[in-house]
Protein backbone atom coordinates (compact mmCIF):
# COMPACT_ATOMS: atom_id res chain seq x y z
CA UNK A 1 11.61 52.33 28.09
CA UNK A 2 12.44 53.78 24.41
CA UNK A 3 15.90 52.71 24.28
CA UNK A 4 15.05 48.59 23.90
CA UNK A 5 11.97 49.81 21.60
CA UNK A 6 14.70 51.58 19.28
CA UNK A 7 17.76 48.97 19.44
CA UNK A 8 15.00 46.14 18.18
CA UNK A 9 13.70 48.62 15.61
CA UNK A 10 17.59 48.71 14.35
CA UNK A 11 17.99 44.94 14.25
CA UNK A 12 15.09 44.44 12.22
CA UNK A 13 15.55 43.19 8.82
CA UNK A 14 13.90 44.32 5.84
CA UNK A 15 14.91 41.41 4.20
CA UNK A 16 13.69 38.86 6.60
CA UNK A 17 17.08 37.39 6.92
CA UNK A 18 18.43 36.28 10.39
CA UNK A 19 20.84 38.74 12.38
CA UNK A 20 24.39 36.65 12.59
CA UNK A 21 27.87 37.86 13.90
CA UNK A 22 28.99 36.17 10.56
CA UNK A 23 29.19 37.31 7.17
CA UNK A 24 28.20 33.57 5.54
CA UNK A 25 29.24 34.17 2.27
CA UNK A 26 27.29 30.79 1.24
CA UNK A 27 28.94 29.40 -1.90
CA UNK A 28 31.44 32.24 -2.31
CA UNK A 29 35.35 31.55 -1.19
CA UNK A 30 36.11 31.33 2.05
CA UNK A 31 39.58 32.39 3.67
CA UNK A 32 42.08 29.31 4.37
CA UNK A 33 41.68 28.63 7.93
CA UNK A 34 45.60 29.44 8.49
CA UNK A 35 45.75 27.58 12.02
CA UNK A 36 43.49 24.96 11.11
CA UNK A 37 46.32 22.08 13.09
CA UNK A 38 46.53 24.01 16.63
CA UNK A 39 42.50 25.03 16.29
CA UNK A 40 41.68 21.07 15.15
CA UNK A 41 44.31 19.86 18.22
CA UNK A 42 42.25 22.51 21.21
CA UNK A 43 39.39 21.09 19.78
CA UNK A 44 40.22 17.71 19.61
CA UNK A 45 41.69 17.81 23.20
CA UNK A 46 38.01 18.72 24.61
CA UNK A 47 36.15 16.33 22.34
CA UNK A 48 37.95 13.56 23.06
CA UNK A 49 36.76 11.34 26.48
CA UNK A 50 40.58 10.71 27.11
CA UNK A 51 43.11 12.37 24.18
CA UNK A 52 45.86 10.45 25.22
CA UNK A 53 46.96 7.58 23.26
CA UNK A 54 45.16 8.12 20.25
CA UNK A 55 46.74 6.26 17.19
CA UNK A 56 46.99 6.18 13.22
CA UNK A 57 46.28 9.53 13.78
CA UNK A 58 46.33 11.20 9.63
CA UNK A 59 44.89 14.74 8.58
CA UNK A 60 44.24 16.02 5.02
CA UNK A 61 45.23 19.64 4.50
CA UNK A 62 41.90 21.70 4.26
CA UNK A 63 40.30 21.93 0.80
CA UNK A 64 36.73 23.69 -0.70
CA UNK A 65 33.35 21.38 -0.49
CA UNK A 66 30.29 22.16 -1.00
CA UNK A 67 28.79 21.11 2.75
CA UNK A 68 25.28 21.69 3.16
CA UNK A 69 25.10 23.72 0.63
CA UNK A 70 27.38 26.21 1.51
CA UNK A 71 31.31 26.56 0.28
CA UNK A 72 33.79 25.48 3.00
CA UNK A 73 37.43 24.73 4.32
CA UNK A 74 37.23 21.06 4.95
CA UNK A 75 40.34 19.07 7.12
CA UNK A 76 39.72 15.33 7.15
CA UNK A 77 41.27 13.41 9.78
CA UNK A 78 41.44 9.82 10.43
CA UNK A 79 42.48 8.13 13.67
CA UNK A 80 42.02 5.72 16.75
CA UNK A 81 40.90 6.77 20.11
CA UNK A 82 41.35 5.09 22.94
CA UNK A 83 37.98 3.29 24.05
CA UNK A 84 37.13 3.25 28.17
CA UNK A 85 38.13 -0.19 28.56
CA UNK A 86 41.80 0.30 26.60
CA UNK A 87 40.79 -0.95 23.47
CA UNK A 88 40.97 0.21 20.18
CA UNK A 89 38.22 0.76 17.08
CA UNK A 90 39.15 1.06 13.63
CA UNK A 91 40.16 4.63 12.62
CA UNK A 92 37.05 6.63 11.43
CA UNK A 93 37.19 9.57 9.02
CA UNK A 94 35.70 12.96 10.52
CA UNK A 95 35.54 16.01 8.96
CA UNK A 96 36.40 19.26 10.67
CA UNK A 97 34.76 22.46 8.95
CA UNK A 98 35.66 25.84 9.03
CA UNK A 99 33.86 28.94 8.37
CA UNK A 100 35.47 32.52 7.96
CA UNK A 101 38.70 30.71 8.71
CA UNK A 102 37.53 29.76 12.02
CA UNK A 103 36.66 25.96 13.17
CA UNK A 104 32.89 25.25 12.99
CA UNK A 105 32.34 22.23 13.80
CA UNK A 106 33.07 17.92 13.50
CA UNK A 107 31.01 15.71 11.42
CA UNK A 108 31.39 12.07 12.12
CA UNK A 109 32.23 9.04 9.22
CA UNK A 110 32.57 11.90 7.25
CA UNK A 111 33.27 9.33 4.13
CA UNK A 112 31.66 11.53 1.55
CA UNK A 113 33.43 15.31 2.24
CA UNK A 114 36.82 13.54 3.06
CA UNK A 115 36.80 11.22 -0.68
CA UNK A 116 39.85 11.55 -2.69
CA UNK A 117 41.94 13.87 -0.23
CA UNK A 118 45.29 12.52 0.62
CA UNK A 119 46.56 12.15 4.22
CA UNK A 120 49.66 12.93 6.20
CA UNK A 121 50.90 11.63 9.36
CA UNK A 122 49.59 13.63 12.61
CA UNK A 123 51.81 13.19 15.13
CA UNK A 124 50.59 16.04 16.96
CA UNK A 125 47.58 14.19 17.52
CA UNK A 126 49.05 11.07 18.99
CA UNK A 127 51.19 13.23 21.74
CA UNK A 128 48.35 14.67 22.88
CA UNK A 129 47.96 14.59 27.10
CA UNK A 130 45.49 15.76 29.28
């Protein structure tokens, strides 16, 4: 009956700040996410409805924003998906961020992180299968 009573007495804060499994340095530097293309293509390959035949697929190497405040990696990538009835949209820009080197999450028509970065082909991307 102590033992609970003790662990929640540990994992109080002083501070009042939140206990997190991450150190968020904020707006310090953040490590390069080194395998920012395989992490972005897993992702990808579960976000998508149907990953194959995706097209004008393009990807910005990460760079530092300032995203909500906080410092972060930031990969743009613009590209095509294929719609339910086998159409096509117009490629949108998303941006994929990355805390402690890690992928964090996609934000969609991502126009204002992704201005000014300059895209490469990403033919990974476009061989993707199910």
């Amino acid at each position: 009956m102590f033992l609970p009573i003790m662990l929640s007495a540990c994992a109080a804060s002083d501070d009042g700040k939140p206990i997190t499994f991450t150190d968020d340095r904020g707006v310090t530097s953040q490590p390069f996410p080194k395998n920012y293309r395989t992490e972005v293509l897993a992702f990808l390959k579960t976000y998508l409805n149907n990953p194959v035949g995706v097209r004008d697929a393009v990807m910005a190497d990460p760079v530092e924003r300032v995203v909500g405040g906080r410092l972060r990696y930031v990969a743009c990538l613009r590209f095509s998906a294929r719609e339910p009835d086998g159409g096509y949209r117009e490629p949108r820009e998303r941006a994929i961020l990355f805390v402690d080197g890690r992928l964090d999450r996609i934000i969609e028509n991502a126009v204002e992180p992704c201005a000014g970065v300059a895209y490469a082909p990403f033919a990974e991307l476009e061989k993707l299968t199910r």
